[in-house]
C-alpha atoms as a PDB file:
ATOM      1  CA  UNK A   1      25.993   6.350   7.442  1.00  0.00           C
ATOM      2  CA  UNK A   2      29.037   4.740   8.748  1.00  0.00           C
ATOM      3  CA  UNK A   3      30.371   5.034   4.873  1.00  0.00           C
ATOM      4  CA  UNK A   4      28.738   8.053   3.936  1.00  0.00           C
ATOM      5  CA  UNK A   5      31.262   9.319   6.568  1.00  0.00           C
ATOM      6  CA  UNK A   6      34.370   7.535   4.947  1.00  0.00           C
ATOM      7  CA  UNK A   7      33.401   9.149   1.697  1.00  0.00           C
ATOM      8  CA  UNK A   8      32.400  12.490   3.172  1.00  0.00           C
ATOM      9  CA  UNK A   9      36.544  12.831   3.910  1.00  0.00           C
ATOM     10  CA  UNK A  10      37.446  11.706   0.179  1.00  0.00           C
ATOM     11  CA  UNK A  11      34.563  13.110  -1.941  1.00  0.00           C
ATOM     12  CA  UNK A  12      33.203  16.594  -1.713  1.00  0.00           C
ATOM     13  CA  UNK A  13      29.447  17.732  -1.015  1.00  0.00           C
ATOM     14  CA  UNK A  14      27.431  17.354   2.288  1.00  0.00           C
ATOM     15  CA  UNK A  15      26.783  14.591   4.205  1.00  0.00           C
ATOM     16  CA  UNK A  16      23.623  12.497   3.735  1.00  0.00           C
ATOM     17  CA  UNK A  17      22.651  12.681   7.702  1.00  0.00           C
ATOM     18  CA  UNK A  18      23.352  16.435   7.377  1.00  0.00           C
ATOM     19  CA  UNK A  19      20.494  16.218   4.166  1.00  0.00           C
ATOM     20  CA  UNK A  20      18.651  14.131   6.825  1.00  0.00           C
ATOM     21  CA  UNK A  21      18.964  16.743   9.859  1.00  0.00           C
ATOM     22  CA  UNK A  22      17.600  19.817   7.315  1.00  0.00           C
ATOM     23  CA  UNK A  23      14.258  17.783   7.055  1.00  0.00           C
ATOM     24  CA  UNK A  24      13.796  16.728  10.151  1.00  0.00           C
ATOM     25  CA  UNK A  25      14.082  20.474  11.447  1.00  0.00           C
ATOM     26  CA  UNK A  26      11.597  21.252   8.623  1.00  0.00           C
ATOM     27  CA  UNK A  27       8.943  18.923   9.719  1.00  0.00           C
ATOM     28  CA  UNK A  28       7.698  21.978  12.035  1.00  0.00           C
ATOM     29  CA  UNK A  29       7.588  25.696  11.861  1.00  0.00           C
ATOM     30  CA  UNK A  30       8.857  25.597  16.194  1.00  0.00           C
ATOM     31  CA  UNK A  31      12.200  24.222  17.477  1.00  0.00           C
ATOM     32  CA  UNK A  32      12.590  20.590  17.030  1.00  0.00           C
ATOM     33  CA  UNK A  33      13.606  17.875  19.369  1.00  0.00           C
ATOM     34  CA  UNK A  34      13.846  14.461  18.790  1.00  0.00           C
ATOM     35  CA  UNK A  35      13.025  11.317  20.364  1.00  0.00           C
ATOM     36  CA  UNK A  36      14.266   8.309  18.859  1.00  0.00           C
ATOM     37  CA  UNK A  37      13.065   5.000  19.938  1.00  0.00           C
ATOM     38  CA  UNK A  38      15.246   2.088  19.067  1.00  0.00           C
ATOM     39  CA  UNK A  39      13.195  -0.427  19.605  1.00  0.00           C
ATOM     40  CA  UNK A  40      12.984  -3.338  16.676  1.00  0.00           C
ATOM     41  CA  UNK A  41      16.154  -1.840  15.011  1.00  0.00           C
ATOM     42  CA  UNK A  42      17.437  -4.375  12.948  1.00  0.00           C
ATOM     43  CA  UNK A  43      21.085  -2.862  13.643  1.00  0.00           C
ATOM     44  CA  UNK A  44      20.624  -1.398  17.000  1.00  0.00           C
ATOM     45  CA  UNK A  45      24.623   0.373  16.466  1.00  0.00           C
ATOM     46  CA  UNK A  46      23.720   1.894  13.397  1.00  0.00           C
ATOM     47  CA  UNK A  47      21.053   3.119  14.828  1.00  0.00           C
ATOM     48  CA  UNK A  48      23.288   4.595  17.496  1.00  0.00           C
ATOM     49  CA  UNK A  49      25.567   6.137  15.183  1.00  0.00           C
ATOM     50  CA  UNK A  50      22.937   7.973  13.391  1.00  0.00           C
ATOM     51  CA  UNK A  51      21.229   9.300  16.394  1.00  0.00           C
ATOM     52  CA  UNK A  52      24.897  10.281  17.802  1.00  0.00           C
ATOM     53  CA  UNK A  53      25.015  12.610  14.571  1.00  0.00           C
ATOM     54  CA  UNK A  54      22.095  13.431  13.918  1.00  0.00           C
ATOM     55  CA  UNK A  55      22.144  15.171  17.866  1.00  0.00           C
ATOM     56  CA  UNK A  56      24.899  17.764  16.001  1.00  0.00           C
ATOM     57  CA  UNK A  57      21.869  19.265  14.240  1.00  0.00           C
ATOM     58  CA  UNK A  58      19.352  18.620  16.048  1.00  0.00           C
ATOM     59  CA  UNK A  59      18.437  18.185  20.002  1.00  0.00           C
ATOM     60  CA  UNK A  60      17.831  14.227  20.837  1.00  0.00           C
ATOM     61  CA  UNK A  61      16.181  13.294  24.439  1.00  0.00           C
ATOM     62  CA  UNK A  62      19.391  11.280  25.751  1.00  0.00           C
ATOM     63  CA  UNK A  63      22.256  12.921  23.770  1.00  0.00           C
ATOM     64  CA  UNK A  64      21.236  16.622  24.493  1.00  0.00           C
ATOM     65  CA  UNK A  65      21.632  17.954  27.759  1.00  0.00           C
ATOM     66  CA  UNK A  66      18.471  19.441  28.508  1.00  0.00           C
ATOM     67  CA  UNK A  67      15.822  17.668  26.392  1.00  0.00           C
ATOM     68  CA  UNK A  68      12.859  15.988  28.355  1.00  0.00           C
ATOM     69  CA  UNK A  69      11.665  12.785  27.118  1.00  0.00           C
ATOM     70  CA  UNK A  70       7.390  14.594  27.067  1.00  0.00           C
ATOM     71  CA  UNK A  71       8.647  18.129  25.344  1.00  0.00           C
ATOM     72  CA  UNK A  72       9.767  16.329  22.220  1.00  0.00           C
ATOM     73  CA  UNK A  73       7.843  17.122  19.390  1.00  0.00           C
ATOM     74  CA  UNK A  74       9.308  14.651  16.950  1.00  0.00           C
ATOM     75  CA  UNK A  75       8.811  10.686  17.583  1.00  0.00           C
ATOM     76  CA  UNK A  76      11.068   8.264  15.215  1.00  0.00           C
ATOM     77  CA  UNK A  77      10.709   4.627  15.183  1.00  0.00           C
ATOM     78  CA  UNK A  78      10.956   1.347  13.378  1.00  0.00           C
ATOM     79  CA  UNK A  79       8.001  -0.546  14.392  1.00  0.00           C
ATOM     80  CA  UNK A  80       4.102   0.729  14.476  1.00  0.00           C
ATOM     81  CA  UNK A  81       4.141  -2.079  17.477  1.00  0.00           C
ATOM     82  CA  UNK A  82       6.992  -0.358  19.576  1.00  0.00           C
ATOM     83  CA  UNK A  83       4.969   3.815  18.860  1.00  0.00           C
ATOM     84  CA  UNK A  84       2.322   2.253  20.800  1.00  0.00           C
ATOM     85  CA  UNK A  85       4.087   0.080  23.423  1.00  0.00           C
ATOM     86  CA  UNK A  86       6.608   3.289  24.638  1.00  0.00           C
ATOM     87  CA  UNK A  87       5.537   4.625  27.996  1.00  0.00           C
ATOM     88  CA  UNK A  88       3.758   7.902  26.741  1.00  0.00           C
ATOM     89  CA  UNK A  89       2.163   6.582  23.675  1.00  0.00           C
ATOM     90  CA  UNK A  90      -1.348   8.181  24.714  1.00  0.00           C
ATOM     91  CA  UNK A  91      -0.624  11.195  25.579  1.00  0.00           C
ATOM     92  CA  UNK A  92       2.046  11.612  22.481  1.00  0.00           C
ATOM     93  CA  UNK A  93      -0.939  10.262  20.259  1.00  0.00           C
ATOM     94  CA  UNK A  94      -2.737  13.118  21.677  1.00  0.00           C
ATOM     95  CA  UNK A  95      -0.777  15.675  21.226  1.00  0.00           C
ATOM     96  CA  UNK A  96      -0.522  14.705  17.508  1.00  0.00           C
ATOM     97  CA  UNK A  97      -3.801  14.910  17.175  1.00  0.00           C
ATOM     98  CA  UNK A  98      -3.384  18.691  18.274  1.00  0.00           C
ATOM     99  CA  UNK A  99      -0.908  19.103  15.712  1.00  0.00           C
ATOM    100  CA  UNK A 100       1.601  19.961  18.314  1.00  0.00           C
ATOM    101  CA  UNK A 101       4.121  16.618  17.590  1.00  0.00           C
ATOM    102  CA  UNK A 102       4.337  14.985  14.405  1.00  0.00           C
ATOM    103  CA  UNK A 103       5.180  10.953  13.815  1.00  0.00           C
ATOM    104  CA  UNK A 104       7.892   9.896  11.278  1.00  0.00           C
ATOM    105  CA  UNK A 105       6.386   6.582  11.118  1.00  0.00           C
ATOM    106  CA  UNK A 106       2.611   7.100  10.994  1.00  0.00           C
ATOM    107  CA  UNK A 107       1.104   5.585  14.111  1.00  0.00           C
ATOM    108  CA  UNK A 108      -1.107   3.105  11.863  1.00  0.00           C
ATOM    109  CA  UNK A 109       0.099  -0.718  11.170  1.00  0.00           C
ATOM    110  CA  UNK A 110      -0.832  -0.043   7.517  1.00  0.00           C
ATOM    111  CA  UNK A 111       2.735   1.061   6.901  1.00  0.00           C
ATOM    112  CA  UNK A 112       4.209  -1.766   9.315  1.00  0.00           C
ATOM    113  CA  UNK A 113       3.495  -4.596   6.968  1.00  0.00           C
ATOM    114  CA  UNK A 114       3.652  -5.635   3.279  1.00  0.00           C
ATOM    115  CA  UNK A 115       0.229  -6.128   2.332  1.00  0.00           C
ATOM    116  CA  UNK A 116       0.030  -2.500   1.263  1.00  0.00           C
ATOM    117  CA  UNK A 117       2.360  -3.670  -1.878  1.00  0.00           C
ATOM    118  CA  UNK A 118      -0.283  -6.097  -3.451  1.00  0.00           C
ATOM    119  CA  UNK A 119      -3.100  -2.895  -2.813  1.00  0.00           C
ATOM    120  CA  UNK A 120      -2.440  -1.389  -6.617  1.00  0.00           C
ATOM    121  CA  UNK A 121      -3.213  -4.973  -7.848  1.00  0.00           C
ATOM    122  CA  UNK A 122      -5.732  -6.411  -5.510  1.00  0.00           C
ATOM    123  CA  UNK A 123      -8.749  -6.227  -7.704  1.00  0.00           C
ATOM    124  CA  UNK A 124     -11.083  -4.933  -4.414  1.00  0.00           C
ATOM    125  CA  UNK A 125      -8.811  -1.576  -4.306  1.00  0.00           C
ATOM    126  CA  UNK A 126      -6.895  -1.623  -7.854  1.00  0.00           C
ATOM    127  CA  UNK A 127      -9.387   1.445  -9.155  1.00  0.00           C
ATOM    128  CA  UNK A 128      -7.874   3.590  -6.108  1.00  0.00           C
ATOM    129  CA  UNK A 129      -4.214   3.303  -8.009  1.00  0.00           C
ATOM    130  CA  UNK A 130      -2.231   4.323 -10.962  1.00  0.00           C
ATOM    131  CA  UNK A 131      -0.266   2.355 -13.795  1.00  0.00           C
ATOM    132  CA  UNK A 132       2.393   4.729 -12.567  1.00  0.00           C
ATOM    133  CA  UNK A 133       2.492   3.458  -8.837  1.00  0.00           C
ATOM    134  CA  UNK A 134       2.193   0.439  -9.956  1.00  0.00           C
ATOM    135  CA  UNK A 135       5.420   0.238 -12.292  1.00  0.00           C
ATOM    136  CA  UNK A 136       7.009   1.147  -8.934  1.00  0.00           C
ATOM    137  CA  UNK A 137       6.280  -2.575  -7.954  1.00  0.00           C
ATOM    138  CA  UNK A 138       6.540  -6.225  -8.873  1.00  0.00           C
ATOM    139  CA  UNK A 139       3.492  -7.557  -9.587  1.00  0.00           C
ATOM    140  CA  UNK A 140       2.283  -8.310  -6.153  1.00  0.00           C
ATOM    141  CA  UNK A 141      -1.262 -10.496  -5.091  1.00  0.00           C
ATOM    142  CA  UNK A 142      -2.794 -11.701  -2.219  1.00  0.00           C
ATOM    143  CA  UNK A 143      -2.995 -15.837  -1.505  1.00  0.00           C
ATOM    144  CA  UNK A 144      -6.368 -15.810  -0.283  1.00  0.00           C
ATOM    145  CA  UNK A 145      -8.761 -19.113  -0.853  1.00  0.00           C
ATOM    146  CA  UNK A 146      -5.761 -20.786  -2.193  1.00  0.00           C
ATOM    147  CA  UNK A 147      -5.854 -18.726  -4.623  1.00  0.00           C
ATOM    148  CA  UNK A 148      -4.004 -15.502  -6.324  1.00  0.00           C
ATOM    149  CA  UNK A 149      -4.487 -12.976  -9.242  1.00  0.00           C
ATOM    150  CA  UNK A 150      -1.796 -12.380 -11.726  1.00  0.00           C
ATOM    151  CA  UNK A 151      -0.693  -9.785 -13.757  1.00  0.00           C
ATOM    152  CA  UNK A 152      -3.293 -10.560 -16.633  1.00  0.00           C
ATOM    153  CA  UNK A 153      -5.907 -10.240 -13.744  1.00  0.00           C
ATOM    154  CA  UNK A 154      -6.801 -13.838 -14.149  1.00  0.00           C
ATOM    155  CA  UNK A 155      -7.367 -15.999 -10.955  1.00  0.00           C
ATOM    156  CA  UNK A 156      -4.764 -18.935 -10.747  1.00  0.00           C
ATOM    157  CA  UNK A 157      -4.740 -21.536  -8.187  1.00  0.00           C
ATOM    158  CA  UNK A 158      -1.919 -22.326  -5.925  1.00  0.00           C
ATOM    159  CA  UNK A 159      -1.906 -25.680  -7.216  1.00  0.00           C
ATOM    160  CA  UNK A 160      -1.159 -24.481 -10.914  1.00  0.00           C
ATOM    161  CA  UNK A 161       1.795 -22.326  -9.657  1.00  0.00           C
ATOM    162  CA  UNK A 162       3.359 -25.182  -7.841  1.00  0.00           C
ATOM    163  CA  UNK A 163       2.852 -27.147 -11.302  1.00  0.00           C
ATOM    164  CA  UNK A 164       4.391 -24.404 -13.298  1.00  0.00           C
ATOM    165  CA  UNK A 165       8.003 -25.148 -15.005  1.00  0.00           C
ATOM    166  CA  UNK A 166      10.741 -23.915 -12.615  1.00  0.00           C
ATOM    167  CA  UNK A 167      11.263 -20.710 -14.971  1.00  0.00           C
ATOM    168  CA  UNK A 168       7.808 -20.130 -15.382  1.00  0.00           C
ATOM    169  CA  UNK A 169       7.343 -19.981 -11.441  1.00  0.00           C
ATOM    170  CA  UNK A 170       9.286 -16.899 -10.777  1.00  0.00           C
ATOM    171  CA  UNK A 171       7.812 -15.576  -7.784  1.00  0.00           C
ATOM    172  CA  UNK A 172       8.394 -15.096  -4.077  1.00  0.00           C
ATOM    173  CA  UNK A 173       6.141 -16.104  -1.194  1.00  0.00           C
ATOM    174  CA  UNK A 174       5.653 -13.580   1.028  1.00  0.00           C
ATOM    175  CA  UNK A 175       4.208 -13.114   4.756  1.00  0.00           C
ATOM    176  CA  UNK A 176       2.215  -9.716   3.765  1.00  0.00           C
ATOM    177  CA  UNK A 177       0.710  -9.288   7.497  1.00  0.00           C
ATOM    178  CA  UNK A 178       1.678  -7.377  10.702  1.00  0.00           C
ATOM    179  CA  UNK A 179       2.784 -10.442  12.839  1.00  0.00           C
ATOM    180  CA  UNK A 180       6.593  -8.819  13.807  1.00  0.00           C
ATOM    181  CA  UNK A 181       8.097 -12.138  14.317  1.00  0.00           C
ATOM    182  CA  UNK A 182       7.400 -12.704  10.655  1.00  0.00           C
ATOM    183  CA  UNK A 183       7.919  -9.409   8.812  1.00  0.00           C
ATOM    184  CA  UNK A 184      11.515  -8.399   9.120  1.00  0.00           C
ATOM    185  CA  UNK A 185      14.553  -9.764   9.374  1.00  0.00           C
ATOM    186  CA  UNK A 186      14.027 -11.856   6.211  1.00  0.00           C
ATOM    187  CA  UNK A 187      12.081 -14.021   8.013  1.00  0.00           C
ATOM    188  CA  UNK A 188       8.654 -14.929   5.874  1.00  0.00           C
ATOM    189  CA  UNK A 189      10.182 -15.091   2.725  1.00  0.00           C
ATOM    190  CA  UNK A 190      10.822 -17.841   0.242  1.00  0.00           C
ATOM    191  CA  UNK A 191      11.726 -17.952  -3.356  1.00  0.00           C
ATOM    192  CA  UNK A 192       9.685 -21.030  -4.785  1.00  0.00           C
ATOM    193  CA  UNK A 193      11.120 -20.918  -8.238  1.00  0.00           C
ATOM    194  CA  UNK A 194      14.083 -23.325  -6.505  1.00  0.00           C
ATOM    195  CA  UNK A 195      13.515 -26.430  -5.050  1.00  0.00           C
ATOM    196  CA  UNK A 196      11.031 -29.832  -5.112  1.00  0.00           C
ATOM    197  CA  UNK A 197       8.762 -31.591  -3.366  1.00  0.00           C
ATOM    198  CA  UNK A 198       9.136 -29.751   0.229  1.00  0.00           C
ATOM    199  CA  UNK A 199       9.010 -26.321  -1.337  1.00  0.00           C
ATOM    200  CA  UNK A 200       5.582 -27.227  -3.331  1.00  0.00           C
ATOM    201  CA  UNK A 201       4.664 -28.630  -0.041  1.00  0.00           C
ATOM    202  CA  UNK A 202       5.232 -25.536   1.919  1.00  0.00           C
ATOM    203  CA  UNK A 203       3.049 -23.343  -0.631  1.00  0.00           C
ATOM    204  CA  UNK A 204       0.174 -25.060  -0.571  1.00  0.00           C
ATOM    205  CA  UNK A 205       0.273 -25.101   3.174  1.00  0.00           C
ATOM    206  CA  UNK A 206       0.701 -21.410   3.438  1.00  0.00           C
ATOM    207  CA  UNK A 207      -1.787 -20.834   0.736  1.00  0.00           C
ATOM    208  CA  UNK A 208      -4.594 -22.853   2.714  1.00  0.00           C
ATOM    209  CA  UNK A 209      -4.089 -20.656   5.878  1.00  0.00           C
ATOM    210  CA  UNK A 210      -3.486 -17.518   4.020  1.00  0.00           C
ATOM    211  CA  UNK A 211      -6.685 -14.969   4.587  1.00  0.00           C
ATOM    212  CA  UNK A 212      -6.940 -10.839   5.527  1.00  0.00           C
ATOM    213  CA  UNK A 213      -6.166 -11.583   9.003  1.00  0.00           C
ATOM    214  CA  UNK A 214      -2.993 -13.942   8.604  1.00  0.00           C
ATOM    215  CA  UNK A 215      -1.847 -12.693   4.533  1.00  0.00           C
ATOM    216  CA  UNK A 216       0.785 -14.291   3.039  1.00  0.00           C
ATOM    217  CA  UNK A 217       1.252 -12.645  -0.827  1.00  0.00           C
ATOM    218  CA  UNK A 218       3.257 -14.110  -3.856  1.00  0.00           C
ATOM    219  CA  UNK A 219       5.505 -11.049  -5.638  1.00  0.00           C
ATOM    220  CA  UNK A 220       6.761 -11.543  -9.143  1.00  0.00           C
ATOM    221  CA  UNK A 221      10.694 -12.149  -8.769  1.00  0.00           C
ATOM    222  CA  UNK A 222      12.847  -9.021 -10.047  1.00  0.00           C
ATOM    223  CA  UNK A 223      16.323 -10.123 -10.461  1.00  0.00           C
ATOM    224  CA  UNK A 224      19.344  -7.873 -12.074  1.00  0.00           C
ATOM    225  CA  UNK A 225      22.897  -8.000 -12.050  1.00  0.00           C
ATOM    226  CA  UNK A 226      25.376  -5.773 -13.506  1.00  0.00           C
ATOM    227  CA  UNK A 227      28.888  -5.453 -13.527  1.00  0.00           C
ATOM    228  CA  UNK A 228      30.775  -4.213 -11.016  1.00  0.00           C
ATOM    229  CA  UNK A 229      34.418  -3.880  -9.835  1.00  0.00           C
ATOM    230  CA  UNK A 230      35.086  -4.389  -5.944  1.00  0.00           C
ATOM    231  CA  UNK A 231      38.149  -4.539  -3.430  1.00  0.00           C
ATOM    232  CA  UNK A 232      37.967  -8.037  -1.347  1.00  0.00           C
ATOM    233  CA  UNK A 233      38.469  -7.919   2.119  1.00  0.00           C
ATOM    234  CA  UNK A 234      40.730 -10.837   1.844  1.00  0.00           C
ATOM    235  CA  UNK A 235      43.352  -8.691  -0.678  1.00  0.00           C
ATOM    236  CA  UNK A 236      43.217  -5.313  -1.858  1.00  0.00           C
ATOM    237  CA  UNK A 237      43.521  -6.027  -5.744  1.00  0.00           C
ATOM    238  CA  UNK A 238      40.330  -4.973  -7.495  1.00  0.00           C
ATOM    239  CA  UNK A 239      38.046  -7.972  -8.963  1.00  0.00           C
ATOM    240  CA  UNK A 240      35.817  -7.044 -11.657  1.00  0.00           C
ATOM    241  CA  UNK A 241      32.648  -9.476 -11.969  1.00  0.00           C
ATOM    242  CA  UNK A 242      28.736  -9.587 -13.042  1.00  0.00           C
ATOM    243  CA  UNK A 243      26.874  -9.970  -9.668  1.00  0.00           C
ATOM    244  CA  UNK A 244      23.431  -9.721  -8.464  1.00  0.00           C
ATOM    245  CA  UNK A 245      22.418  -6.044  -7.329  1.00  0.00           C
ATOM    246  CA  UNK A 246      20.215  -4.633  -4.840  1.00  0.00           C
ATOM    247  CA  UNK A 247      19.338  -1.151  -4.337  1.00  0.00           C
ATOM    248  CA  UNK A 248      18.069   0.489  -1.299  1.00  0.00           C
ATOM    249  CA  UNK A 249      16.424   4.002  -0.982  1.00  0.00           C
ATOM    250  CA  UNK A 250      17.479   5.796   2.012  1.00  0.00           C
ATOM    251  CA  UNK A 251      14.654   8.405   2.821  1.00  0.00           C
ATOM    252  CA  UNK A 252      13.618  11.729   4.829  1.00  0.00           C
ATOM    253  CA  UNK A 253      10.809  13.085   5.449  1.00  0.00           C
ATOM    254  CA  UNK A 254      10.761  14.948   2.297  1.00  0.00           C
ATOM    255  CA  UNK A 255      11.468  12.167   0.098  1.00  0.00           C
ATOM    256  CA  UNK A 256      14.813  10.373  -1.373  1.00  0.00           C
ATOM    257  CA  UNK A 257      18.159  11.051   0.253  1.00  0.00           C
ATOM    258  CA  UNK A 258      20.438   8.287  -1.107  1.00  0.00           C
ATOM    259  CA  UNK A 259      20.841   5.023  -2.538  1.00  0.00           C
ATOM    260  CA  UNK A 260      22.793   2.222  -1.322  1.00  0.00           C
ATOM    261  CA  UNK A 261      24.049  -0.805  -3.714  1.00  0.00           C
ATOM    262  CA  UNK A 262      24.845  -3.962  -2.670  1.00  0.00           C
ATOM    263  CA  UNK A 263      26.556  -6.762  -4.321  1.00  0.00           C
ATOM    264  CA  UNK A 264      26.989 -10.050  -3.826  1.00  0.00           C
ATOM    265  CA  UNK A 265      27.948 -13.379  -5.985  1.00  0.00           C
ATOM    266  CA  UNK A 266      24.974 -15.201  -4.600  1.00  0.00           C
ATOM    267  CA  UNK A 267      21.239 -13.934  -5.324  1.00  0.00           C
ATOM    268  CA  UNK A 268      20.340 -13.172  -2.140  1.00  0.00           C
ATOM    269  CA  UNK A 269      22.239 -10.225  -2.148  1.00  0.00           C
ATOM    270  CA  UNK A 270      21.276  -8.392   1.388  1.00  0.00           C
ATOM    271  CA  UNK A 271      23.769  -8.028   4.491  1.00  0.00           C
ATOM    272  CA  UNK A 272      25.483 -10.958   4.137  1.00  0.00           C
ATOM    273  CA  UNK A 273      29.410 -11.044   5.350  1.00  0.00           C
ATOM    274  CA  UNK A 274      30.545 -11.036   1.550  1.00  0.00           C
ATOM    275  CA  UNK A 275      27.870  -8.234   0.395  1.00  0.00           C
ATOM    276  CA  UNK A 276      29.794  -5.352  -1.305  1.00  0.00           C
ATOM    277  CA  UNK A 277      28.397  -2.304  -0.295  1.00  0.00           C
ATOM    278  CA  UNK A 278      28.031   1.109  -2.002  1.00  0.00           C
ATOM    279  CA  UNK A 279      26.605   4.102  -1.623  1.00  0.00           C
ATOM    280  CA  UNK A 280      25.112   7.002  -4.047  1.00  0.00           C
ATOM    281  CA  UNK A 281      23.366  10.484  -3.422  1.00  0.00           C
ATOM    282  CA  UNK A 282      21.730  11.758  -5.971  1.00  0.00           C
ATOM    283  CA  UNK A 283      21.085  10.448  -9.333  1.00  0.00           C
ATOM    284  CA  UNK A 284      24.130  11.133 -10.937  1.00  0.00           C
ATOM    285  CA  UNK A 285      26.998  10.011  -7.769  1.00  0.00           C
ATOM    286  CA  UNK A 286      27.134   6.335  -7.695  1.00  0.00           C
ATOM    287  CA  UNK A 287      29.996   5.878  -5.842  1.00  0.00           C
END
């Protein structure tokens, strides 16, 4: 948001958290106010920042005079853990089950982990999905008896992925589970297509303890660059280079606000101290 602003004052058109602010007043037909819990933000200030703004639009408990922490009627969060852990969760639970407060983040740790990904592959719940959801994702599988399915539907063993050529091994391990010291932060993840002994090591181990109530998942690796041209922090002439990309959907309650585009020299691409970063709203303002 911090750039969207910088680009709001150069670039015409309104300002994603203003997009933002429109759907969250649309989530109900009555006056909304807002309470924002910041708990398990990865980057508690831009958190801040976007509540600070957000409060232009619409009442926040904290930031508008006024609002009661029990008369808001909209609950955001980052972490199923920390809806449940707040102060009021029961009665808040209750009153959404009256229809009279509504949950960004659905109070259910089904959305607070990654084994939902490997659910359009997972042969047990595969019939329930789509081809089209499931182009949305790299082919993703539960590790469970040491063992996965991949995209052919075939079972392979962990020990014949380990064994696999380097190039042919192309995937990333991947705590799937609801543990919070292991789901964010890029903590639980490991590409194994790198390294020797240790990394084979490593899989197998995970592999063995993997099951439904501890999963660990292995994701086919998606990797793209493209070129780009940036301004370094170190001068201000422009550099023009193919790097690895990531994109990042920024959403609202009614679906896709923006896009943000990092790029980096290295593959792993996210919120380093070198990342470039971009932004784009809408499909045709990559900025």
């Amino acid at each position: 948001m911090v750039l969207d602003e910088l680009f709001r004052e150069h670039l015409p058109g309104d300002s994603v958290q203003h997009e933002l602010a429109r759907q969250i007043n649309g989530l109900r037909p009555e006056r909304i106010s807002v309470l924002h819990l910041e708990d398990n933000a990865s980057a508690p200030y831009g958190v801040r920042f976007q509540k600070q703004r957000l409060a232009e639009f619409v009442p926040h408990h904290g930031l508008t005079a006024g609002v009661a922490s029990l008369e808001c009627n909209v609950v955001r969060s980052h972490s199923f853990q920390g809806l449940l852990a707040e102060n009021y969760a029961r009665p808040r639970l209750r009153a959404c089950l009256e229809g009279t407060l509504t949950y960004d983040l659905p109070p259910h740790v089904t959305f607070d982990q990654k084994v939902a990904l490997a659910l359009p592959f997972w042969r047990e719940t595969r019939d329930m999905y789509s081809d089209e959801v499931r182009r949305l994702f790299p082919h993703s599988s539960l590790l469970l008896d040491g063992t996965f399915e991949d995209e052919l539907g075939q079972t392979v063993g962990i020990d014949d992925v380990v064994a696999m050529r380097p190039k042919d091994r192309a995937y990333y391990l991947k705590y799937a589970g609801s543990d919070v010291s292991l789901n964010w932060g890029s903590r639980g993840v490991f590409a194994i297509q790198r390294g020797g002994k240790k990394v084979r090591k490593h899989v197998r181990e995970v592999a063995a303890a993997s099951s439904l109530a501890h999963p660990w998942m292995l994701q086919r690796s998606a990797r793209s660059s493209e070129r780009v041209r940036v301004v370094m922090r170190d001068h201000a002439d422009e550099v023009e280079a193919v790097w690895p990309v990531k994109y990042s959907g920024y959403y609202g309650p009614e679906g896709l606000i923006g896009v943000s585009a990092m790029h980096r020299r290295h593959t792993k691409v996210h919120g380093q101290h070198d990342t470039v970063f971009s932004v784009a709203k809408g499909e045709q303002d990559m900025r």
